[in-house]
C-alpha atoms as a PDB file:
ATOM      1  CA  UNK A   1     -11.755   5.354  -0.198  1.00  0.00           C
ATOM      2  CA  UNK A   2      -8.251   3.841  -0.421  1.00  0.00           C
ATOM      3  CA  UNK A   3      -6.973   6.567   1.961  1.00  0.00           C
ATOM      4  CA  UNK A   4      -9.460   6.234   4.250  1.00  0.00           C
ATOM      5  CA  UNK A   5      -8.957   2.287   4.273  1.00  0.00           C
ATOM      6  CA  UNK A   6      -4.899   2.585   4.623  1.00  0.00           C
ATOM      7  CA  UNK A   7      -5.235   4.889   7.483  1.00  0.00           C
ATOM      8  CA  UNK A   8      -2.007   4.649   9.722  1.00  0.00           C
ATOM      9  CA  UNK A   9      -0.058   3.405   6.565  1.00  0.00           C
ATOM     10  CA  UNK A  10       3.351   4.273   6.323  1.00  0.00           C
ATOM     11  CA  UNK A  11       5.272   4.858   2.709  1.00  0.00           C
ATOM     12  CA  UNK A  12       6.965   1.744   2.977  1.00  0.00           C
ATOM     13  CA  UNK A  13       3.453  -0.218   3.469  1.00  0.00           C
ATOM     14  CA  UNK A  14       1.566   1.799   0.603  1.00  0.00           C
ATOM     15  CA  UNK A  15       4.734   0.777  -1.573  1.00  0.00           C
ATOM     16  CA  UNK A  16       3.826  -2.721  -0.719  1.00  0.00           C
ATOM     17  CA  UNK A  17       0.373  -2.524  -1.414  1.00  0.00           C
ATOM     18  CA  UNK A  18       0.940  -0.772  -4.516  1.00  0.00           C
ATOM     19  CA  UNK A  19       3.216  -3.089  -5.772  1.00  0.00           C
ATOM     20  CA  UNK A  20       0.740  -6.062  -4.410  1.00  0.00           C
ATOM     21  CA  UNK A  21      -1.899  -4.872  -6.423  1.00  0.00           C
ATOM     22  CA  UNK A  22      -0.034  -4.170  -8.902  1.00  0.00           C
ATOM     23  CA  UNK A  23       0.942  -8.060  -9.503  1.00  0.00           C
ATOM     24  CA  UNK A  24      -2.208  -9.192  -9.347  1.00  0.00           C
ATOM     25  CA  UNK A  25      -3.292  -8.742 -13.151  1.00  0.00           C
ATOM     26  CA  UNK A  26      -0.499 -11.134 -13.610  1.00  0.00           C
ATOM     27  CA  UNK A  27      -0.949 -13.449 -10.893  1.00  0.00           C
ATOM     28  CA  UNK A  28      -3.084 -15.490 -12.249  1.00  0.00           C
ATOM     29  CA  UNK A  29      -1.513 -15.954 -15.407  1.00  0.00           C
ATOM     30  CA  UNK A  30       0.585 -18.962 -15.822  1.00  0.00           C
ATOM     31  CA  UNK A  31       4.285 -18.618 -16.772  1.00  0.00           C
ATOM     32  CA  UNK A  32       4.008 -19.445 -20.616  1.00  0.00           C
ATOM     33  CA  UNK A  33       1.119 -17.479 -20.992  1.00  0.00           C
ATOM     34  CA  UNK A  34       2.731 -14.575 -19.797  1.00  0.00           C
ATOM     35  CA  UNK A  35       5.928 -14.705 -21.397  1.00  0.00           C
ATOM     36  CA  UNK A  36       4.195 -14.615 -24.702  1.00  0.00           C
ATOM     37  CA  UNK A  37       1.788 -12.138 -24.438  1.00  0.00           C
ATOM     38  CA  UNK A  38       1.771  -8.607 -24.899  1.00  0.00           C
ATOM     39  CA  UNK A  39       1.831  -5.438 -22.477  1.00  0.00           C
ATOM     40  CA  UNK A  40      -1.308  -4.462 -23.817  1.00  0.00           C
ATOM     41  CA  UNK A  41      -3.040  -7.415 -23.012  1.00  0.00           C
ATOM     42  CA  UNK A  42      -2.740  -7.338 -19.351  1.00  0.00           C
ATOM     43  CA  UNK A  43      -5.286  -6.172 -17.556  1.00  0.00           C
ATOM     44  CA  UNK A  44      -5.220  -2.462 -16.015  1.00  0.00           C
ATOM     45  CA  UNK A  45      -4.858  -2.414 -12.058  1.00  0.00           C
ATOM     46  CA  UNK A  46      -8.171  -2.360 -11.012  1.00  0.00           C
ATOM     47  CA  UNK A  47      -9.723  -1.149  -7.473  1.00  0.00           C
ATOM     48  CA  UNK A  48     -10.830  -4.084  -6.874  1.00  0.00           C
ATOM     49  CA  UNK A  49      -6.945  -5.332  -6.916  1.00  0.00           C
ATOM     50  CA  UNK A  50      -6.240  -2.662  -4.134  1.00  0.00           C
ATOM     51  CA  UNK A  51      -9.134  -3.839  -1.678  1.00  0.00           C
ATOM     52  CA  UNK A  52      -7.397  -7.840  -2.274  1.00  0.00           C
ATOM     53  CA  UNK A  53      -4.217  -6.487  -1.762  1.00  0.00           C
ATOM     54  CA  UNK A  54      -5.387  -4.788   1.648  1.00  0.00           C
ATOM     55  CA  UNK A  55      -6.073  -8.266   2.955  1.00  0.00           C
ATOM     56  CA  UNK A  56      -2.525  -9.001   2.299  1.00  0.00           C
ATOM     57  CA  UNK A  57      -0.539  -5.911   3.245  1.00  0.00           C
ATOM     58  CA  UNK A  58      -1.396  -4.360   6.969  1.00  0.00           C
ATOM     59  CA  UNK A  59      -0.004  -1.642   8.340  1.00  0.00           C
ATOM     60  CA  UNK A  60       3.505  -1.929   9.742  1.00  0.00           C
ATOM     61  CA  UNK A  61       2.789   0.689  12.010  1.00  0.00           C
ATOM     62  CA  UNK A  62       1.054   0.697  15.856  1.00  0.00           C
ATOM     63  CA  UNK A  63      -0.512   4.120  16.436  1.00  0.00           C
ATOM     64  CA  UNK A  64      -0.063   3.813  19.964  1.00  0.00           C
ATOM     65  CA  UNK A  65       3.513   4.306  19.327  1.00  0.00           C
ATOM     66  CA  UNK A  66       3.106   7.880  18.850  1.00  0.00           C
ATOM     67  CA  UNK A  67       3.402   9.070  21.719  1.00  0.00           C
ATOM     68  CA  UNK A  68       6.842   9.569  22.643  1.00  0.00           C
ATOM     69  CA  UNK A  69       6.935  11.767  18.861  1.00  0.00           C
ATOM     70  CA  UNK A  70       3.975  13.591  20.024  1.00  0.00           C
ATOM     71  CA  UNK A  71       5.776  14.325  23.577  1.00  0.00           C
ATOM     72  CA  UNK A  72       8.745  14.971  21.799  1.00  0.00           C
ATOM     73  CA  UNK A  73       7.382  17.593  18.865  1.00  0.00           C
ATOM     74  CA  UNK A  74       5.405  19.032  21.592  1.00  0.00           C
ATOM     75  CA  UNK A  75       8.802  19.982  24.047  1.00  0.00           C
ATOM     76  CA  UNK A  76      11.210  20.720  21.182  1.00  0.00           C
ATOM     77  CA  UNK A  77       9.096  20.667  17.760  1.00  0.00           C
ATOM     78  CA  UNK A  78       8.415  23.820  15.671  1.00  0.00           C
ATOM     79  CA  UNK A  79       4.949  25.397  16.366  1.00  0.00           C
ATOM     80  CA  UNK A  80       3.587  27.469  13.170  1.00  0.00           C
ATOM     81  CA  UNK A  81       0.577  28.202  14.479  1.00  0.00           C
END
């Protein structure tokens, strides 16, 4: 589901919204709460963090940009076919 909802991502925007989701166990914790608790009693990264962090990280990348590549593989790329 995730791959089909980041669709046109590139690696630098699903490091973003890994790392987005990733905060959020955290997020709402406030700052002397977290310095004295333990690893283990943060929450696991949930799905549900990934579909929030969608809303927050789009994709960096306009697939109507791809044309010039596609032009370009096509006149000097490798065909394996």
């Amino acid at each position: 589901d995730i791959v089909e909802k980041t669709d046109g991502y590139v690696g630098s925007d699903m490091f973003s919204l890994a790392q987005t989701a990733a905060m959020m166990p955290i997020d709402h914790l406030n700052p002397d709460e977290f310095l004295t608790m333990n690893v283990d009693e943060v929450r696991p990264v949930s799905y549900d963090d990934f579909l929030k962090a969608l809303t927050q990280v789009p994709s960096s990348f306009d697939k109507s940009q791809l044309g010039p590549y596609i032009e370009w593989n096509r006149k000097y790329g490798t065909n394996f076919n």
